[in-house]
C-alpha atoms as a PDB file:
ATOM      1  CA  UNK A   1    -100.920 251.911 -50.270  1.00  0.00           C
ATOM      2  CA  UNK A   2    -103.938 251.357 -48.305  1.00  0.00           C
ATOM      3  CA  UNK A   3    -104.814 253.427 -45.203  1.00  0.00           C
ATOM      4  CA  UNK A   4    -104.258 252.069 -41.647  1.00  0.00           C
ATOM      5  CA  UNK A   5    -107.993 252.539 -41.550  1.00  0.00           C
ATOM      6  CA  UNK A   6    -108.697 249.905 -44.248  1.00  0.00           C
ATOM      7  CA  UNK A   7    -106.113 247.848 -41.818  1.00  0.00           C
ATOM      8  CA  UNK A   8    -108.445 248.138 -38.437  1.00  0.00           C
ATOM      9  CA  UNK A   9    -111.201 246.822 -40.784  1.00  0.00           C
ATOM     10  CA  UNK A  10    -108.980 244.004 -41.849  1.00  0.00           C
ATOM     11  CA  UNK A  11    -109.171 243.072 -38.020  1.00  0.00           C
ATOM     12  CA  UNK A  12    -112.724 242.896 -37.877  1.00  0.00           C
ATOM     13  CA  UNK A  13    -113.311 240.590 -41.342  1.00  0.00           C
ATOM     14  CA  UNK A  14    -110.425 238.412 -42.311  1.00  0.00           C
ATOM     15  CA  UNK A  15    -109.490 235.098 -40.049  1.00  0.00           C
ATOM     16  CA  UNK A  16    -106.740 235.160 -42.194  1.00  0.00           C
ATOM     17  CA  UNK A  17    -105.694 238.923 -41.608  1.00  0.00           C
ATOM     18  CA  UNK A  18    -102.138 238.919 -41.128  1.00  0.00           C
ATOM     19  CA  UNK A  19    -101.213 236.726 -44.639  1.00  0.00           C
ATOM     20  CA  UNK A  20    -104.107 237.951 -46.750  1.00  0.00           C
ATOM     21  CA  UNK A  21    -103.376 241.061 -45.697  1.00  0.00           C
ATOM     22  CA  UNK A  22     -99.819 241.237 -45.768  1.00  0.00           C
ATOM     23  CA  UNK A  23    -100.285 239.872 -49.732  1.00  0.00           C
ATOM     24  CA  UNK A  24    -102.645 242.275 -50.611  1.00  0.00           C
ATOM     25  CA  UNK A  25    -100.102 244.819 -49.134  1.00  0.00           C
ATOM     26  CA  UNK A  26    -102.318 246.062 -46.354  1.00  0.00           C
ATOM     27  CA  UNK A  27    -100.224 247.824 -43.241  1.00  0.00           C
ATOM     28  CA  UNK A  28    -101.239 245.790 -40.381  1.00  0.00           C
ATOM     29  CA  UNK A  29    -100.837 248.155 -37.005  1.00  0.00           C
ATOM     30  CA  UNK A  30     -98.158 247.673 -34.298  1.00  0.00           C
ATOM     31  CA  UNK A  31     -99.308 247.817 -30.994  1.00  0.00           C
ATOM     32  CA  UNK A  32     -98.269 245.633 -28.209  1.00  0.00           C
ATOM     33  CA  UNK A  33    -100.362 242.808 -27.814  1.00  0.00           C
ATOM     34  CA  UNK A  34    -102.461 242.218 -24.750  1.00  0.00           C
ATOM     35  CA  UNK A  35    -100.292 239.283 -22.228  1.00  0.00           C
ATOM     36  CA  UNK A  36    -102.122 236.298 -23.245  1.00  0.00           C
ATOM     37  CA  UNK A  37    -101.490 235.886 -19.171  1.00  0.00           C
ATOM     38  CA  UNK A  38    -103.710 238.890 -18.171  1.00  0.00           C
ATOM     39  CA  UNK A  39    -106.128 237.587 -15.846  1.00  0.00           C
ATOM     40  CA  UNK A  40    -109.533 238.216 -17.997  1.00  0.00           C
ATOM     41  CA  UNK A  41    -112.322 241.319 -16.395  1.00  0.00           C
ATOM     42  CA  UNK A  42    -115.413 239.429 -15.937  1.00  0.00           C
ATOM     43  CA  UNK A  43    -118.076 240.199 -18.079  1.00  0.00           C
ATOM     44  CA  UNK A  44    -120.426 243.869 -16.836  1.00  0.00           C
ATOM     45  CA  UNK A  45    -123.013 245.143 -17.859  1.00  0.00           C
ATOM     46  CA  UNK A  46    -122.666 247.301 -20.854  1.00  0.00           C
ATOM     47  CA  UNK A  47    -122.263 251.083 -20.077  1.00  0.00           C
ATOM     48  CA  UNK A  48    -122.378 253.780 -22.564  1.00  0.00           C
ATOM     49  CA  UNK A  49    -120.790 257.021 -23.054  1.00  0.00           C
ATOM     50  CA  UNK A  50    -121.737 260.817 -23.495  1.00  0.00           C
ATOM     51  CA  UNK A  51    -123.499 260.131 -26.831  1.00  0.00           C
ATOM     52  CA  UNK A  52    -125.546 257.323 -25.441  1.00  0.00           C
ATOM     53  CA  UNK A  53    -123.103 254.446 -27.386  1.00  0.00           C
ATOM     54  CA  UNK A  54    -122.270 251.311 -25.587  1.00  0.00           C
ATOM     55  CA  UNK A  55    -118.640 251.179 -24.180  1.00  0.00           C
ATOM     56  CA  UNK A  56    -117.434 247.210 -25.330  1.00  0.00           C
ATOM     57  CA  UNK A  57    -116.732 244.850 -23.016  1.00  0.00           C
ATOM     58  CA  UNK A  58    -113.517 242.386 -22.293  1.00  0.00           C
ATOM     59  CA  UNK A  59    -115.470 238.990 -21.940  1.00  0.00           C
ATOM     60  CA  UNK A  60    -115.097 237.171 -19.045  1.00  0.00           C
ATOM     61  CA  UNK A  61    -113.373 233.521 -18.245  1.00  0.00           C
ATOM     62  CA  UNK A  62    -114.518 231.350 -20.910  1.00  0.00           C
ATOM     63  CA  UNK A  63    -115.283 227.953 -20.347  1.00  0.00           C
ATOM     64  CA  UNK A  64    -114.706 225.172 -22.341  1.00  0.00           C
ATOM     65  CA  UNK A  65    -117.060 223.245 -24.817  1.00  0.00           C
ATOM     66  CA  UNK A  66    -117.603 219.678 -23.658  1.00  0.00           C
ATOM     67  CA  UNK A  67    -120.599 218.577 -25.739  1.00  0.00           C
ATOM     68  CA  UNK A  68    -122.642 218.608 -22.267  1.00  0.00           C
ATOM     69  CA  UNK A  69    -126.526 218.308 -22.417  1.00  0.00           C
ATOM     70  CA  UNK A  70    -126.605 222.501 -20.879  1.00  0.00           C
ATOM     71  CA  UNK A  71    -124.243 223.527 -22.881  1.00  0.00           C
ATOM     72  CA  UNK A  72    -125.433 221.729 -25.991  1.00  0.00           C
ATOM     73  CA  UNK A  73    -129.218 223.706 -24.958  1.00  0.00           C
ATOM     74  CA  UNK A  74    -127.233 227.262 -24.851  1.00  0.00           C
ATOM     75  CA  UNK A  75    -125.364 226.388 -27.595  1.00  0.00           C
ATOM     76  CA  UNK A  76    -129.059 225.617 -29.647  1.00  0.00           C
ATOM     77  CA  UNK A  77    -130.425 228.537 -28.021  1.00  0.00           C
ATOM     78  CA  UNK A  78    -127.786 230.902 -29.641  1.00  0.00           C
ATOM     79  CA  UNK A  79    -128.025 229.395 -32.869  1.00  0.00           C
ATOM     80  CA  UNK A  80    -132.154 229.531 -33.203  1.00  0.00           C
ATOM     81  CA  UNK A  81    -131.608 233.284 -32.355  1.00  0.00           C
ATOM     82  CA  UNK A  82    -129.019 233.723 -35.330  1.00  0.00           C
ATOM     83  CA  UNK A  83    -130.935 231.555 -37.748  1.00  0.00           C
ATOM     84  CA  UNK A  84    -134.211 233.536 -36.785  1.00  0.00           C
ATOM     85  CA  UNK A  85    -132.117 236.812 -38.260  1.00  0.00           C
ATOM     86  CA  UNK A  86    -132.973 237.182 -41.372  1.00  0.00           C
ATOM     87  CA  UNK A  87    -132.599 241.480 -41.389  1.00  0.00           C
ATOM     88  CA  UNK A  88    -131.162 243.352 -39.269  1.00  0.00           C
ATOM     89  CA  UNK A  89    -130.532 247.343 -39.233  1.00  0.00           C
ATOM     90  CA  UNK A  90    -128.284 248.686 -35.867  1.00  0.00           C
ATOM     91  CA  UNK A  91    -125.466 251.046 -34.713  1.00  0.00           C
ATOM     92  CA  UNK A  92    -121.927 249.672 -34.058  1.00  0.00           C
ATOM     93  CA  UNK A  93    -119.155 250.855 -32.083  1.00  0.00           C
ATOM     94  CA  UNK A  94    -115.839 249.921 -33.017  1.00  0.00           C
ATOM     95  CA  UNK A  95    -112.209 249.427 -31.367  1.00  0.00           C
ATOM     96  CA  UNK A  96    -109.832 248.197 -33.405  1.00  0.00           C
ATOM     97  CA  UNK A  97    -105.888 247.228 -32.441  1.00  0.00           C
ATOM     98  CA  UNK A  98    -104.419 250.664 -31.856  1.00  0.00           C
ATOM     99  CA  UNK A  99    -107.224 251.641 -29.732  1.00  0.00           C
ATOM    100  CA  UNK A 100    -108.889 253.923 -32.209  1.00  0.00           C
ATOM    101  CA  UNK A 101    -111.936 254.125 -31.911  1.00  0.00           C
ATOM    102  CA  UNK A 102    -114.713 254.493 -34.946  1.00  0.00           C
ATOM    103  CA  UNK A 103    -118.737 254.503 -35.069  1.00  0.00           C
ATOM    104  CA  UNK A 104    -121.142 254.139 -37.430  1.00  0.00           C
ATOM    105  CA  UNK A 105    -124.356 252.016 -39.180  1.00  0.00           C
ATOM    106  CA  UNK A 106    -124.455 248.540 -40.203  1.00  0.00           C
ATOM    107  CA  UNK A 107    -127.212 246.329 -42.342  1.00  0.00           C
ATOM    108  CA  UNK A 108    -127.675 242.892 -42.615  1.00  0.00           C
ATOM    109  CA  UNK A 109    -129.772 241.202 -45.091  1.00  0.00           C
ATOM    110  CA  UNK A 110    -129.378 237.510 -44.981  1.00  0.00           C
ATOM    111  CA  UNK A 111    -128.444 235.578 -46.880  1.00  0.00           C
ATOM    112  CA  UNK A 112    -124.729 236.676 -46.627  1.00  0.00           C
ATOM    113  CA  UNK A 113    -125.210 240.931 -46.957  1.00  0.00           C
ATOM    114  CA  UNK A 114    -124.069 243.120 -45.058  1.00  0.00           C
ATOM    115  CA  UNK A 115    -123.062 246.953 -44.938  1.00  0.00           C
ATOM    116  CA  UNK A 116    -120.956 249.057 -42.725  1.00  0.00           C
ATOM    117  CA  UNK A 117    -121.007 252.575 -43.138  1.00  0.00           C
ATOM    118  CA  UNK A 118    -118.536 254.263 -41.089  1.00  0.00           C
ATOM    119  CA  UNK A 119    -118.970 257.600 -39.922  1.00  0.00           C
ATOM    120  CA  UNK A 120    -116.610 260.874 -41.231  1.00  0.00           C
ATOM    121  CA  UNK A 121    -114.405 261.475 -40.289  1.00  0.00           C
ATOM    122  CA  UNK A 122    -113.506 257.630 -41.698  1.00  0.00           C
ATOM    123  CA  UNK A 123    -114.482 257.247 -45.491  1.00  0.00           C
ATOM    124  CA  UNK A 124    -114.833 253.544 -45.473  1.00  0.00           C
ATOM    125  CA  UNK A 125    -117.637 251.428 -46.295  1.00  0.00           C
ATOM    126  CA  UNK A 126    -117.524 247.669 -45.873  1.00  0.00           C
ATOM    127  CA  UNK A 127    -119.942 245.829 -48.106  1.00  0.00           C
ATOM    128  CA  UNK A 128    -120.760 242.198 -48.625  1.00  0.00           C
ATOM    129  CA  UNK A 129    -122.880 240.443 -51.918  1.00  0.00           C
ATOM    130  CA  UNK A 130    -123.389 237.392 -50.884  1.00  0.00           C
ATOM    131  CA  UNK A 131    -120.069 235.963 -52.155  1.00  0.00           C
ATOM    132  CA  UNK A 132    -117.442 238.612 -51.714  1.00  0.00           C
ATOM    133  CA  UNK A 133    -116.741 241.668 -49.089  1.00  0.00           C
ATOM    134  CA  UNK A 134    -114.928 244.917 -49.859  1.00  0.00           C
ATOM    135  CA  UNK A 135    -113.570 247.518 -48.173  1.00  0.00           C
ATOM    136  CA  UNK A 136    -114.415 251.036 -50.142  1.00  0.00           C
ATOM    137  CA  UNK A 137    -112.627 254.177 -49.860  1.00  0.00           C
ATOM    138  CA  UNK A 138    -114.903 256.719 -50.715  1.00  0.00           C
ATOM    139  CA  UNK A 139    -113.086 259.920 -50.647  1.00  0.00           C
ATOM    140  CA  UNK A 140    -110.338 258.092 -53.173  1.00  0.00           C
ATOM    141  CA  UNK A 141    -113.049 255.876 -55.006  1.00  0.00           C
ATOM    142  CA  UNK A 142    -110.935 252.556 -54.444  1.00  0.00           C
ATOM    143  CA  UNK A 143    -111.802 249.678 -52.948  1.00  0.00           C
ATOM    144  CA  UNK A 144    -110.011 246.157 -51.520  1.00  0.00           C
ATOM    145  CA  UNK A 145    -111.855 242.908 -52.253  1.00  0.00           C
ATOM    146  CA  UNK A 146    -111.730 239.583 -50.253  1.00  0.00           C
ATOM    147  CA  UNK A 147    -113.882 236.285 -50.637  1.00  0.00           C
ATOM    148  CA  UNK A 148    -116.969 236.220 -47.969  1.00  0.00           C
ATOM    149  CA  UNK A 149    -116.004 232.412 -47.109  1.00  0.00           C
ATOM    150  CA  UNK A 150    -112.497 234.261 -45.946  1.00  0.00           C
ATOM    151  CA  UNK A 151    -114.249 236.108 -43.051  1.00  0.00           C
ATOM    152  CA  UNK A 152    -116.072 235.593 -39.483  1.00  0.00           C
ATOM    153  CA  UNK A 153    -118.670 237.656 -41.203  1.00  0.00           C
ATOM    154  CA  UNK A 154    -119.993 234.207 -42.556  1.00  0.00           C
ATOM    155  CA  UNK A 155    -121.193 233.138 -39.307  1.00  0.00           C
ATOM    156  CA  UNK A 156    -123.316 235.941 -38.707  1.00  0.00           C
ATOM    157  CA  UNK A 157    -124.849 236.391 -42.224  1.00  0.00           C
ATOM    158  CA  UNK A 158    -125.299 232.448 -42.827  1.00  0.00           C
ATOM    159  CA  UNK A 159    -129.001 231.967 -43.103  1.00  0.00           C
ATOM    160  CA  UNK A 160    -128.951 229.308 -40.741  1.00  0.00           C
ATOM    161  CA  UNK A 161    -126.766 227.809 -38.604  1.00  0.00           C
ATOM    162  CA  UNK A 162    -125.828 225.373 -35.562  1.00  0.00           C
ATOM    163  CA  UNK A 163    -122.384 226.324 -33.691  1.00  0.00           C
ATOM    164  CA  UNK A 164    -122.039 222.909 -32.457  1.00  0.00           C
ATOM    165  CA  UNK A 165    -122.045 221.422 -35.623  1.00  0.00           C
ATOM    166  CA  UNK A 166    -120.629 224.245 -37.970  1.00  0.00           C
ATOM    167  CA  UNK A 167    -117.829 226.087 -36.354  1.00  0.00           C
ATOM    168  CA  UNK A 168    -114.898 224.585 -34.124  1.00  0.00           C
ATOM    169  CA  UNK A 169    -116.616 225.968 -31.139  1.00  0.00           C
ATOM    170  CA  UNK A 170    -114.294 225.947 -27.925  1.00  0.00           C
ATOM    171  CA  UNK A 171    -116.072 227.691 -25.098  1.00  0.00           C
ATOM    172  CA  UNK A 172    -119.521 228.674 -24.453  1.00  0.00           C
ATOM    173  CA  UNK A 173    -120.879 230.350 -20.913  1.00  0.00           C
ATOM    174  CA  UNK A 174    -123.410 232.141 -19.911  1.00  0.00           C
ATOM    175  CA  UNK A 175    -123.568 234.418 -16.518  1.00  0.00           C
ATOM    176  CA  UNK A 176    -125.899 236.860 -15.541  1.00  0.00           C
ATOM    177  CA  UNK A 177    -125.263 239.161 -18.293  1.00  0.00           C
ATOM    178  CA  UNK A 178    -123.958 237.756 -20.994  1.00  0.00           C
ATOM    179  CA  UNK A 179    -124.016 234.488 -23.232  1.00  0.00           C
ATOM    180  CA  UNK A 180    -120.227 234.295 -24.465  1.00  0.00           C
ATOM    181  CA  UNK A 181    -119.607 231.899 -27.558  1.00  0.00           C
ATOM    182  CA  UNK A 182    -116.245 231.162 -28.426  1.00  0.00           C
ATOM    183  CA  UNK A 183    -114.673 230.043 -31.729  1.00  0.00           C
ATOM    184  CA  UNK A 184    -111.758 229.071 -33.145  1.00  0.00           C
ATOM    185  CA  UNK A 185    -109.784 228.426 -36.436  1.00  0.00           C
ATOM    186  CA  UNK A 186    -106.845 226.998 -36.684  1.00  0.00           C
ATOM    187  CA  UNK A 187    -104.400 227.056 -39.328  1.00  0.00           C
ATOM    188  CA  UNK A 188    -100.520 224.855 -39.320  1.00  0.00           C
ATOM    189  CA  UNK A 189     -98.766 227.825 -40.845  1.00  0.00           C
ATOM    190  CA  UNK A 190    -101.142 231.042 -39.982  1.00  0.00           C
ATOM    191  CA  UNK A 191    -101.675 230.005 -36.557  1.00  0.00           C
ATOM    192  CA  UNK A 192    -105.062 230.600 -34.119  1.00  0.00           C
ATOM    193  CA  UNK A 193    -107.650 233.077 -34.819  1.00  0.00           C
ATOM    194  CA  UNK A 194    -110.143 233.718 -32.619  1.00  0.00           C
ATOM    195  CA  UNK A 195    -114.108 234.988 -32.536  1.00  0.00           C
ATOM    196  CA  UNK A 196    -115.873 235.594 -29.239  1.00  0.00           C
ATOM    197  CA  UNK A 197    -119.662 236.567 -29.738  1.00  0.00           C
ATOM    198  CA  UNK A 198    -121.352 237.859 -26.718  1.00  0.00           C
ATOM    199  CA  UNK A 199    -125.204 238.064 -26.695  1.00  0.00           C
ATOM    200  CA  UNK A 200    -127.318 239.395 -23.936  1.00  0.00           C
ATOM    201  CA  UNK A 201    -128.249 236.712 -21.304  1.00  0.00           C
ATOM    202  CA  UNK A 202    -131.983 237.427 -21.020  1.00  0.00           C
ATOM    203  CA  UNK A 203    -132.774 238.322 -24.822  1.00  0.00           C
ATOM    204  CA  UNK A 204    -129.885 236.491 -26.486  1.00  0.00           C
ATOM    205  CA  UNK A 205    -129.603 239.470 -28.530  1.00  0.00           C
ATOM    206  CA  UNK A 206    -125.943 240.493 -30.495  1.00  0.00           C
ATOM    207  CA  UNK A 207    -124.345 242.527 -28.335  1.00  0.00           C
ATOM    208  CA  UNK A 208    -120.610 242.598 -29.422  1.00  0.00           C
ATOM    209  CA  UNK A 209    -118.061 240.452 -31.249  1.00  0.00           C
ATOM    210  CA  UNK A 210    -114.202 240.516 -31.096  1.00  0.00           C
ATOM    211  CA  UNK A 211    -111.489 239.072 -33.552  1.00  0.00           C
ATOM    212  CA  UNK A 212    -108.115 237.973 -32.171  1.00  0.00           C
ATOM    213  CA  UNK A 213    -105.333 237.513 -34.732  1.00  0.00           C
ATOM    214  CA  UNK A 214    -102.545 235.002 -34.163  1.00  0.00           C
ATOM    215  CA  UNK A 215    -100.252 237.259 -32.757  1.00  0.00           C
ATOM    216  CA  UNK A 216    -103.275 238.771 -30.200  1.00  0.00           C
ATOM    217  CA  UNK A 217    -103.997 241.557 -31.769  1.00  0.00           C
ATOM    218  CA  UNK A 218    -108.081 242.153 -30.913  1.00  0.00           C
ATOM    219  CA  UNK A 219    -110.895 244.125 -33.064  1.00  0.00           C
ATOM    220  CA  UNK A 220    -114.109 244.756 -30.652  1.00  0.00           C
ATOM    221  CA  UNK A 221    -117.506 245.717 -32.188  1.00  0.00           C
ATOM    222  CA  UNK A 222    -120.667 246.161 -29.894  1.00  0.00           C
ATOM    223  CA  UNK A 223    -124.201 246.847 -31.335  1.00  0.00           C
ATOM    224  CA  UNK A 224    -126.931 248.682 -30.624  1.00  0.00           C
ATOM    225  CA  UNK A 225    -130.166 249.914 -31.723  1.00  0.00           C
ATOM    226  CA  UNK A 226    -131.169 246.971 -33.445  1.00  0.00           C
ATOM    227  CA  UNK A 227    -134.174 246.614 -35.774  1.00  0.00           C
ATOM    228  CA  UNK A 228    -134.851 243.741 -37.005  1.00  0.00           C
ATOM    229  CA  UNK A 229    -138.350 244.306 -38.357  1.00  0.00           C
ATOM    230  CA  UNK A 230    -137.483 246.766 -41.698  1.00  0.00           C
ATOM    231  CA  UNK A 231    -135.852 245.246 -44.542  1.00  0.00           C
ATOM    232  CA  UNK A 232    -132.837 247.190 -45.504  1.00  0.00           C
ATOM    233  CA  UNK A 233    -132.468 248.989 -49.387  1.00  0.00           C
ATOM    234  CA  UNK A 234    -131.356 246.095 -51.569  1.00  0.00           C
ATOM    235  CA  UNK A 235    -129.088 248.415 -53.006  1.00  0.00           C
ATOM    236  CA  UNK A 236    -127.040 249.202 -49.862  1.00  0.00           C
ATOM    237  CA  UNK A 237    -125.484 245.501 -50.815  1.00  0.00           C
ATOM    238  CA  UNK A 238    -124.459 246.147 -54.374  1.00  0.00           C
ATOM    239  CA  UNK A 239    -120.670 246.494 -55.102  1.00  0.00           C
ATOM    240  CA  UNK A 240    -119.355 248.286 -57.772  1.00  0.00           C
ATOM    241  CA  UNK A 241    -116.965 245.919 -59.308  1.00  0.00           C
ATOM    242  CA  UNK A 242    -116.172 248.739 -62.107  1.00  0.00           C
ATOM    243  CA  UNK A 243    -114.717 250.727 -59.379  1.00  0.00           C
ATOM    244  CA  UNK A 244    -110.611 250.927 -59.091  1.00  0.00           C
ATOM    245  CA  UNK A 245    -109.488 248.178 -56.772  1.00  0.00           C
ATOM    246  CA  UNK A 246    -106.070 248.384 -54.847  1.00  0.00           C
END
């Protein structure tokens, strides 16, 4: 059985979370879902805690993608940033579901790596190839694989990209604080997933993402630090495909 840690992760990568992981036997967890009716916080600027971590953010009214010629410019603006990424070395900040709340390092090496290392007292690492992402257990050596074109992590580690033209972009806005892109994928029989990238207004610099499931369930990262002028250990992105998967 895998732990309800492995689950919150499940959140943050898979589009398809509830199905993929319901069949690979992954306990999803239960909390009530935020009303789809609550009126939405605008956007703030972010504030950090006692350790000097950035407290996520609920993004603010989204408004919807019409193709215009200013929205068209953000939406170019956002996507030059992203394609300009080639590395990139930070700090995240995670809230998954059930509120918990985890922190650790992440590395991004495009094309299409990336590594999470959670902090103890979590034992998870998330690692991506270039074609496939898993979810390690280190203290019970196992592991949980899923494809890379499965997971919202593709938009971030594709080496280059245009929203308008490559995602089913719905909403894009920008306010004094934040740029807030929003995406959706919908499936007949899953149902709506949602990802809502937020980048700073002035820099256009990642600043958080969150993933909604179908049945509202949300998965906030925000990211700090960021370096994106070392190039991370090639080895951080190699996965052991010798080691036991679940």
């Amino acid at each position: 059985m895998k732990s309800a840690r492995s689950a919150a992760l499940v959140g943050v990568l898979l589009i398809a979370s509830p199905e993929l992981a319901a069949a690979q036997g992954i306990p999803l967890p239960q909390p009530a879902p935020r009303s789809r009716n609550q009126p939405a916080r605008p956007p703030a600027s972010m504030q950090t805690d006692a350790a000097g971590r950035p407290i996520p953010v609920r993004p603010g009214e989204s408004v919807p993608y019409d193709g215009s010629q200013s929205q068209r410019a953000l939406a170019d603006r956002v996507s030059n940033y992203l394609s300009s990424l080639q590395t990139l070395i930070g700090d995240f900040v995670q809230i998954g579901p059930d509120g918990g709340r985890s922190v650790g390092k992440f590395y991004i090496q495009k094309p299409g790596r990336v590594r999470f290392e959670y902090d103890p007292p979590s034992p998870i690492d998330v690692i991506a190839d270039g074609s496939s992402v898993v979810v390690r257990d280190r203290n019970l050596a196992t592991q949980d694989l899923y494809p890379l074109s499965q997971t919202p992590l593709r938009y971030l580690l594709a080496e280059q990209i245009d929203l308008a033209r490559d995602t089913n972009l719905v909403a894009l806005s920008q306010d004094n604080t934040f740029i807030t892109v929003t995406i959706e994928e919908r499936q007949i029989l899953v149902g709506t997933h949602r990802l809502v990238l937020m980048f700073g207004a002035k820099d256009t610099q990642l600043r958080q993402w969150t993933v909604t499931d179908p049945q509202g369930y949300e998965t906030t990262v925000a990211v700090y630090n960021l370096d994106v002028a070392h190039r991370p250990d090639p080895s951080l992105f190699i996965i052991n495909y010798g080691l036991r998967f679940q």
